[in-house]
C-alpha atoms as a PDB file:
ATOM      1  CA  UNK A   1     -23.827 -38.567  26.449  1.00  0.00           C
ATOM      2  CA  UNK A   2     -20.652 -38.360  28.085  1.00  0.00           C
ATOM      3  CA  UNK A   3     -20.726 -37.477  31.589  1.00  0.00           C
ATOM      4  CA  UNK A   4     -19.185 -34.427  33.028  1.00  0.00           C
ATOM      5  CA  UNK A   5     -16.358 -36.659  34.795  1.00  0.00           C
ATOM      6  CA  UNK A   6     -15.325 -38.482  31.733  1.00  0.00           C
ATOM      7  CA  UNK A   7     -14.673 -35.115  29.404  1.00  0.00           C
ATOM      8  CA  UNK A   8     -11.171 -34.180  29.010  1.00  0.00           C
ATOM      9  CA  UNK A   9     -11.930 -30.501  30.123  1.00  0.00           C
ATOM     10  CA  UNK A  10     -13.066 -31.492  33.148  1.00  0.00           C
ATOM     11  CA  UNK A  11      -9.796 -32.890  33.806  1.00  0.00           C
ATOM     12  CA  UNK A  12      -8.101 -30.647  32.000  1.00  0.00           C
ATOM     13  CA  UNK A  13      -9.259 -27.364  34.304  1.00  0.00           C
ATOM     14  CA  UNK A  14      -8.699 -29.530  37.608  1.00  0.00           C
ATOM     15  CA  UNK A  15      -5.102 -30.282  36.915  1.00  0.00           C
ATOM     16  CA  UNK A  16      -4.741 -26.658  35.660  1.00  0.00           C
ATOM     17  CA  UNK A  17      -6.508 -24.869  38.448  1.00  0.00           C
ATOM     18  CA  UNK A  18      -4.745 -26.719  40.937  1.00  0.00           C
ATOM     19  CA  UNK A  19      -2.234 -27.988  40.020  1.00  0.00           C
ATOM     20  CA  UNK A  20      -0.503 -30.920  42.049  1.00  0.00           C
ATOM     21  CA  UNK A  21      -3.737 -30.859  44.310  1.00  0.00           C
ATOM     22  CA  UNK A  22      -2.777 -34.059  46.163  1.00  0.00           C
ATOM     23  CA  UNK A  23       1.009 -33.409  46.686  1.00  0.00           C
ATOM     24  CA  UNK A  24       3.964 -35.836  45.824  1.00  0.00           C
ATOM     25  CA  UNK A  25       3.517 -38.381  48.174  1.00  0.00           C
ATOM     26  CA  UNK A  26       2.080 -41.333  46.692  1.00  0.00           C
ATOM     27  CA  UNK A  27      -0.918 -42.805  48.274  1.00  0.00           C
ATOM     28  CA  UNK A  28      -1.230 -45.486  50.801  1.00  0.00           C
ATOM     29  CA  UNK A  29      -2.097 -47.880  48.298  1.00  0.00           C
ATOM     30  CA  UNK A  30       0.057 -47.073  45.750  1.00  0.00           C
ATOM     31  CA  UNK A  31       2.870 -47.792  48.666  1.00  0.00           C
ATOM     32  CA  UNK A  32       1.015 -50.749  50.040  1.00  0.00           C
ATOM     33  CA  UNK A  33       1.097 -52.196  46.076  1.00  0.00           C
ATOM     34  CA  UNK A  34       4.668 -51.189  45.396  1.00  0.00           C
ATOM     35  CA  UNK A  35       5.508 -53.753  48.259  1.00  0.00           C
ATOM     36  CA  UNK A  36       3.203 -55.884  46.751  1.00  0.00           C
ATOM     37  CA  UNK A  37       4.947 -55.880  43.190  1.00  0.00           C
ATOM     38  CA  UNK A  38       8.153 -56.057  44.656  1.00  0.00           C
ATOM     39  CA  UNK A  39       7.230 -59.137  46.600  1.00  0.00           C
ATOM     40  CA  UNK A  40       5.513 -60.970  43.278  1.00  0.00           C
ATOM     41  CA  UNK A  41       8.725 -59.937  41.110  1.00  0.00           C
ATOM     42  CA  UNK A  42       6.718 -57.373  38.778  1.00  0.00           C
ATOM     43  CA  UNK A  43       8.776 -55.781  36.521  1.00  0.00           C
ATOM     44  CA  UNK A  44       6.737 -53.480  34.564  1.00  0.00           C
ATOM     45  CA  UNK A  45       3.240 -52.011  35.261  1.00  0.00           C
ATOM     46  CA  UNK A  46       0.255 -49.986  33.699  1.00  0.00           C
ATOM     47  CA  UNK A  47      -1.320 -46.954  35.470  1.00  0.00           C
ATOM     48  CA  UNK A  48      -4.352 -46.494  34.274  1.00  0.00           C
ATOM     49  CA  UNK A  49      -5.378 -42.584  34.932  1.00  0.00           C
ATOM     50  CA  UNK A  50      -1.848 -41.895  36.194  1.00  0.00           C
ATOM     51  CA  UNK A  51      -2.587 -38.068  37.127  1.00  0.00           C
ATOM     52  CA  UNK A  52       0.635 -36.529  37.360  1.00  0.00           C
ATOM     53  CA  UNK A  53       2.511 -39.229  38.397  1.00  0.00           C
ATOM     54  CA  UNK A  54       3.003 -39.228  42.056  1.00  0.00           C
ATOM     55  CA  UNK A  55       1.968 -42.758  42.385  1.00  0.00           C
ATOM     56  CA  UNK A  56       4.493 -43.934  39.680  1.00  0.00           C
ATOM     57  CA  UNK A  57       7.015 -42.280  41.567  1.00  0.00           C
ATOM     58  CA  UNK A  58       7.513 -45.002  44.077  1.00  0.00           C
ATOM     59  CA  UNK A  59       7.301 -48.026  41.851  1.00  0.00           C
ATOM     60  CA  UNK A  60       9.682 -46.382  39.567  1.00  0.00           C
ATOM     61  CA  UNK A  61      11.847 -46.421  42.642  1.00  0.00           C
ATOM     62  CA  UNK A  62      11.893 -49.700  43.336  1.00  0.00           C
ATOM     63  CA  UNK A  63      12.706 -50.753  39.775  1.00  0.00           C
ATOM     64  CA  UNK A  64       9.377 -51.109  37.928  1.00  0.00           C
ATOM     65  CA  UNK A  65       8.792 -49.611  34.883  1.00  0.00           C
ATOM     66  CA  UNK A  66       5.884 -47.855  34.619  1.00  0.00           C
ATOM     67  CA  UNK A  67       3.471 -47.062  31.601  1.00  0.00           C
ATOM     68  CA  UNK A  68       0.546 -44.518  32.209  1.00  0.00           C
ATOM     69  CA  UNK A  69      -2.699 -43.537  31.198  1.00  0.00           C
ATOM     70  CA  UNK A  70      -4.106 -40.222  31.306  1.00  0.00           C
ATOM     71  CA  UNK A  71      -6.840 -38.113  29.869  1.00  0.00           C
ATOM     72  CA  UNK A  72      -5.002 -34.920  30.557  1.00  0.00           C
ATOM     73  CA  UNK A  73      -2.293 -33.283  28.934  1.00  0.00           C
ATOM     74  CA  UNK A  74      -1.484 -30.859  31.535  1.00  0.00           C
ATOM     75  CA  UNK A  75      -1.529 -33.883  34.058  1.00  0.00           C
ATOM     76  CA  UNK A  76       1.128 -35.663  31.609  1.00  0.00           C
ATOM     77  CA  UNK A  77       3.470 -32.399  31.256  1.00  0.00           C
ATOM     78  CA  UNK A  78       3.385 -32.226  34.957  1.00  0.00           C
ATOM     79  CA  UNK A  79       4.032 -35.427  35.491  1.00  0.00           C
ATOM     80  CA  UNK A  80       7.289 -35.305  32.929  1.00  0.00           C
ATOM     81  CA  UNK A  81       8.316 -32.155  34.717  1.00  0.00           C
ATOM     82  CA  UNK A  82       8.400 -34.050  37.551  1.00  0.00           C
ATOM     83  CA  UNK A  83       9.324 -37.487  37.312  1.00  0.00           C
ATOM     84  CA  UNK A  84      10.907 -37.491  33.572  1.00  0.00           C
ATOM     85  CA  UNK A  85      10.422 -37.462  30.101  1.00  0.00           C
ATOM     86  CA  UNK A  86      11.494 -41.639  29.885  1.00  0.00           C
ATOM     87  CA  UNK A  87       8.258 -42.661  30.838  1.00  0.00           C
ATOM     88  CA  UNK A  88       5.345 -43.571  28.265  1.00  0.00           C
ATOM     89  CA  UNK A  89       2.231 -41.878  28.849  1.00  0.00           C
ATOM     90  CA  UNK A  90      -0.734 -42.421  26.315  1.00  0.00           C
ATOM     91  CA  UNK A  91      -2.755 -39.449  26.099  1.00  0.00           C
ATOM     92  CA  UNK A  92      -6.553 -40.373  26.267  1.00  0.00           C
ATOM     93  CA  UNK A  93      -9.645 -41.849  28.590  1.00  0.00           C
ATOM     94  CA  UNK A  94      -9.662 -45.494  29.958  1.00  0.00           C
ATOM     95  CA  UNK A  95     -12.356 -45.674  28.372  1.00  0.00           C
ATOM     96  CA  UNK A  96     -10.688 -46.204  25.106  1.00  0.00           C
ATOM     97  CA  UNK A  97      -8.369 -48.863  26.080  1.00  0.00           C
ATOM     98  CA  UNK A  98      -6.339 -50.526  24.832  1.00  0.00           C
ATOM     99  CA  UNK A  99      -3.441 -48.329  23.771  1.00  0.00           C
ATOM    100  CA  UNK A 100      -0.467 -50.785  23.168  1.00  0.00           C
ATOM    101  CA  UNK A 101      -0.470 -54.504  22.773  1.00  0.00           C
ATOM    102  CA  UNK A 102       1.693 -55.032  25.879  1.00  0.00           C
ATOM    103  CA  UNK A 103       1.239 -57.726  28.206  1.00  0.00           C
ATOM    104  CA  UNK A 104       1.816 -56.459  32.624  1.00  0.00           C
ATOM    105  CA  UNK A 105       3.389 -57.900  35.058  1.00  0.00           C
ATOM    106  CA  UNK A 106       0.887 -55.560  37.195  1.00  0.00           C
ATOM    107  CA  UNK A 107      -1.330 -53.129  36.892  1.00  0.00           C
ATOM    108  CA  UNK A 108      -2.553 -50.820  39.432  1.00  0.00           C
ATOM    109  CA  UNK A 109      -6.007 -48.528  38.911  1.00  0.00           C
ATOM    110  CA  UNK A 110      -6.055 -45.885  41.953  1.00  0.00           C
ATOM    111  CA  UNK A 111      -9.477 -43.837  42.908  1.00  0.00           C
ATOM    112  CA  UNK A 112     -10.403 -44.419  39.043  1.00  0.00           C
ATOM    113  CA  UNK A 113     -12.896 -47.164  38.289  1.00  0.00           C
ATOM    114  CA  UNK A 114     -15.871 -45.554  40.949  1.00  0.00           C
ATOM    115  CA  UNK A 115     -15.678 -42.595  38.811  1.00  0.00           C
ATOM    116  CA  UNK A 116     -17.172 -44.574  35.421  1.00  0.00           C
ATOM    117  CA  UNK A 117     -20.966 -45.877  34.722  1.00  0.00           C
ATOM    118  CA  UNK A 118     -21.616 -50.006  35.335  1.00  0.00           C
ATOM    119  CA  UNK A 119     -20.824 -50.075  31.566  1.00  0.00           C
ATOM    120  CA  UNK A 120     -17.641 -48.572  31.436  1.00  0.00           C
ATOM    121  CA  UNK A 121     -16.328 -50.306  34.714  1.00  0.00           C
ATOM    122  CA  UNK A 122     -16.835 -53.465  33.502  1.00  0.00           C
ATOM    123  CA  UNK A 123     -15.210 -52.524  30.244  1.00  0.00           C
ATOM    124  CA  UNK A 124     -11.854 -51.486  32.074  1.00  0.00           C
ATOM    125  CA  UNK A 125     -12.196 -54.403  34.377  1.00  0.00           C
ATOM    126  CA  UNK A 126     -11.868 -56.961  31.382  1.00  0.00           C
ATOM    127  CA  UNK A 127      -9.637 -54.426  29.459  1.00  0.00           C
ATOM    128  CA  UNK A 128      -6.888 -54.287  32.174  1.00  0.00           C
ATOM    129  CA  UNK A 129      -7.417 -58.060  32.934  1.00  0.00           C
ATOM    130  CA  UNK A 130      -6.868 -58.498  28.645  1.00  0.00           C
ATOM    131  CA  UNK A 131      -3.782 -56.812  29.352  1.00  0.00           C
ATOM    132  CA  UNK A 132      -2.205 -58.768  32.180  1.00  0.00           C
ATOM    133  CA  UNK A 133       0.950 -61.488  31.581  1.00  0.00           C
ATOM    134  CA  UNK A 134      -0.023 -64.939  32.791  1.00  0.00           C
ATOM    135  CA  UNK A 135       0.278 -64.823  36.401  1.00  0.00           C
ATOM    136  CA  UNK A 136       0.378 -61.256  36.287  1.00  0.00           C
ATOM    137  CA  UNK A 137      -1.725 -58.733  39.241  1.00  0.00           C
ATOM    138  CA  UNK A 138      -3.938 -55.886  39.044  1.00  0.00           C
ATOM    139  CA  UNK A 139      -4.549 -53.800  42.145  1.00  0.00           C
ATOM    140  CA  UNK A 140      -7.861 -51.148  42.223  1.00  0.00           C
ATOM    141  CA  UNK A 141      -8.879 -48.620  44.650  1.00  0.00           C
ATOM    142  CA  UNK A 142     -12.336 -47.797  45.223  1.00  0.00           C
ATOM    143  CA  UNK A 143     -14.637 -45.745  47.238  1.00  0.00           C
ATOM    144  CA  UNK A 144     -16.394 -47.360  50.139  1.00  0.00           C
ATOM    145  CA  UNK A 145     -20.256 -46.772  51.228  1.00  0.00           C
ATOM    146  CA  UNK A 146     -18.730 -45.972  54.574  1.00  0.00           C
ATOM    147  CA  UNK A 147     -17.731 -42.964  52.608  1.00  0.00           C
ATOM    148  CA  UNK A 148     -19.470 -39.715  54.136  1.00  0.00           C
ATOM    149  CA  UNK A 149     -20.522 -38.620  51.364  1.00  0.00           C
ATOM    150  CA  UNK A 150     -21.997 -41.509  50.480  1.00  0.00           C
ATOM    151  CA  UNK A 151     -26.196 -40.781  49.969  1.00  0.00           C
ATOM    152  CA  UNK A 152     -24.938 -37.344  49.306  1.00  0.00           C
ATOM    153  CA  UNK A 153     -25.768 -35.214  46.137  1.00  0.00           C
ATOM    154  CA  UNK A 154     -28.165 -36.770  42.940  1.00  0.00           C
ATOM    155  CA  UNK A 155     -29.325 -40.375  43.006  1.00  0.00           C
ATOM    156  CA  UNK A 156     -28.319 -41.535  39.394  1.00  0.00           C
ATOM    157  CA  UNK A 157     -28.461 -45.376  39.966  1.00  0.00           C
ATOM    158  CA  UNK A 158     -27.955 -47.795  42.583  1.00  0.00           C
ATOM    159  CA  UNK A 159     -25.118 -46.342  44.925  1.00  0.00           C
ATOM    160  CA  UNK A 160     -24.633 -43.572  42.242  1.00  0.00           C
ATOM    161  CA  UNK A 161     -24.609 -40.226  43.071  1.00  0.00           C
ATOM    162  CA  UNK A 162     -24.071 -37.005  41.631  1.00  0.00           C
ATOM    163  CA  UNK A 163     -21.449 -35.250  43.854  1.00  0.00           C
ATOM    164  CA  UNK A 164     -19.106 -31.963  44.179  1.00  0.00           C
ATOM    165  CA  UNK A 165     -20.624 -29.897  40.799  1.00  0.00           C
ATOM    166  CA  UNK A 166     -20.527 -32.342  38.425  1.00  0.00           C
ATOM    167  CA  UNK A 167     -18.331 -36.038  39.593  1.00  0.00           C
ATOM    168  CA  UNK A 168     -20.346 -39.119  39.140  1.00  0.00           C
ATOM    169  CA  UNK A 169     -19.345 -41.774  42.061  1.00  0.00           C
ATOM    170  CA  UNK A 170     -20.285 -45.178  42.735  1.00  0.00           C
ATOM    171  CA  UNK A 171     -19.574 -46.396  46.191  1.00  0.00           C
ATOM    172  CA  UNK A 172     -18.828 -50.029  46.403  1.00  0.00           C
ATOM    173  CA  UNK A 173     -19.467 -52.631  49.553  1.00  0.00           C
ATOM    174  CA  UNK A 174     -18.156 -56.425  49.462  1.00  0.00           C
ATOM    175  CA  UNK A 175     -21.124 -57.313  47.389  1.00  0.00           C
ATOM    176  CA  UNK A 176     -20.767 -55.262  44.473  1.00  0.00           C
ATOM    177  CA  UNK A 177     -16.805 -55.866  44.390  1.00  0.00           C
ATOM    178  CA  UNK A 178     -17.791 -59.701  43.905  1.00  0.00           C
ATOM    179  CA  UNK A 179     -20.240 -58.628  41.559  1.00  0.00           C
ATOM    180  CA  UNK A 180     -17.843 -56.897  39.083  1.00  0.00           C
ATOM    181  CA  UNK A 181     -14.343 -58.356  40.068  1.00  0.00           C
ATOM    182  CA  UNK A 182     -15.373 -62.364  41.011  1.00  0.00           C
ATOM    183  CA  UNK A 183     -14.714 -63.350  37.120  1.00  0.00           C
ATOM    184  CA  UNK A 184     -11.354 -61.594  36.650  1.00  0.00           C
ATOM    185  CA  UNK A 185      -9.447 -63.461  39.492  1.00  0.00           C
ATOM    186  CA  UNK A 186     -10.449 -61.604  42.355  1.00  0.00           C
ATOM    187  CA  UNK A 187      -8.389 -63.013  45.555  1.00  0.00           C
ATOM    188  CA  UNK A 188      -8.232 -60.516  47.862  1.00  0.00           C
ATOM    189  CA  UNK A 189     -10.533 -57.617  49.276  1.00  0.00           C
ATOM    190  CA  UNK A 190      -9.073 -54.998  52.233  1.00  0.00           C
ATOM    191  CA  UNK A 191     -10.366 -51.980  53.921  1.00  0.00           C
ATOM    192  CA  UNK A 192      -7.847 -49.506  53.772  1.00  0.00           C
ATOM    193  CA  UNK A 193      -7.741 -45.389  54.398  1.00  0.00           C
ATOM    194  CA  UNK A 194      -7.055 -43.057  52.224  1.00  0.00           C
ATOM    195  CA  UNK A 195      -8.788 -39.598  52.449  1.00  0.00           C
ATOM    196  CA  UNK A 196     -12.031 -41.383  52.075  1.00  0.00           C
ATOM    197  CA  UNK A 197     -12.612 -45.348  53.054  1.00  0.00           C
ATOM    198  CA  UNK A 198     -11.647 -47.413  50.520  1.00  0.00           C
ATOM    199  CA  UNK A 199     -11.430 -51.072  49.515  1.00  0.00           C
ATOM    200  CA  UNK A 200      -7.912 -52.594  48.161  1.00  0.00           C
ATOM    201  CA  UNK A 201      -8.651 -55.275  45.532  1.00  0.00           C
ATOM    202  CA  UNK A 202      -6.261 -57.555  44.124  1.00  0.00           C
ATOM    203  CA  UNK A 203      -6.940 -59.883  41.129  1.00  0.00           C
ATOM    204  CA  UNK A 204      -4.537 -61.974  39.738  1.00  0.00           C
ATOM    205  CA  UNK A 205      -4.722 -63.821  36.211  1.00  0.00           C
ATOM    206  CA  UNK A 206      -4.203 -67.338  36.255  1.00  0.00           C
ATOM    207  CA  UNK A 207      -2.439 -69.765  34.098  1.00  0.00           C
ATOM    208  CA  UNK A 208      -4.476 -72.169  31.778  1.00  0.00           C
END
């Protein structure tokens, strides 16, 4: 049974309710992994669950072209309203990837992956890593137990909860991002702030 997170309409009526609900300005990790790529030379990236695109935005900037993900339709029109028609957006759930046989330079996953079941995040942990170039990086954000809402709402599993009508989280510590990241290059872990406390994780996909 799909949960009510992972259904199109529940997407769907956020984006359409309200709208650009978290502004234009991209994130602090999509701005701390734009410096990132720029350092390591990427020169085109995947978005998996690229909302309306303000996170693009500033990679685009900076010369990196971007290809999206996104289970929304009104999320993609906004986000060609906004930021262009150029840019390819496959219409669907990350659940269902792959969508193209492209190889990434990078690939960053923002305030997406805590929102799946253990099933599906290791799915789009080895899907993503699939689709990374030799040498290539993938960047995730993810909700930390030092959340506040963490405890909060309907115990589903292990540090999953139920929360706000209907959004399925699991909040992650340093334990359970070795768990599920250690065997697709996991180098780096870093506490970072975004609305909620979250952990930066950067992988990186060795040569043979």
């Amino acid at each position: 049974m799909m949960e009510e997170n992972e259904k199109p309409e529940f997407w769907e009526s956020s984006f359409s309710e309200k709208q650009e609900m978290w502004g234009f300005e991209p994130s602090h990790s999509a701005v701390l992994t734009k410096d990132f790529f720029v350092e390591k030379a990427v020169k085109n990236m995947l978005i998996p669950g690229i909302g309306y695109g303000r996170n693009a935005q500033t990679f685009k900037e900076n010369g990196i072209t971007v290809t999206g993900i996104e289970i929304s339709k009104t999320a993609i029109e906004m986000a060609r309203k906004h930021y262009g028609k150029e840019m390819t957006i496959y219409h669907g759930s990350v659940t269902d990837m792959p969508f193209d046989n492209c190889l990434y330079d990078g690939i960053f996953c923002y305030a997406l992956i805590h929102l799946l079941d253990s099933n599906e995040r290791q799915k789009l942990i080895a899907d993503c890593y699939n689709q990374l170039a030799t040498n290539g990086y993938m960047v995730f954000t993810v909700i930390s137990k030092d959340a506040p809402t963490y405890g909060k709402g309907k115990l589903l599993s292990e540090d999953r909860y139920e929360l706000f009508g209907g959004v399925n989280m699991f909040f992650y510590d340093k334990e359970s991002i070795h768990k599920e990241f250690n065997h697709a290059g996991l180098f780096e872990i870093t506490e970072i702030t975004e609305n909620y406390p979250f952990f930066l994780i950067k992988c990186r996909k060795g040569g043979i």
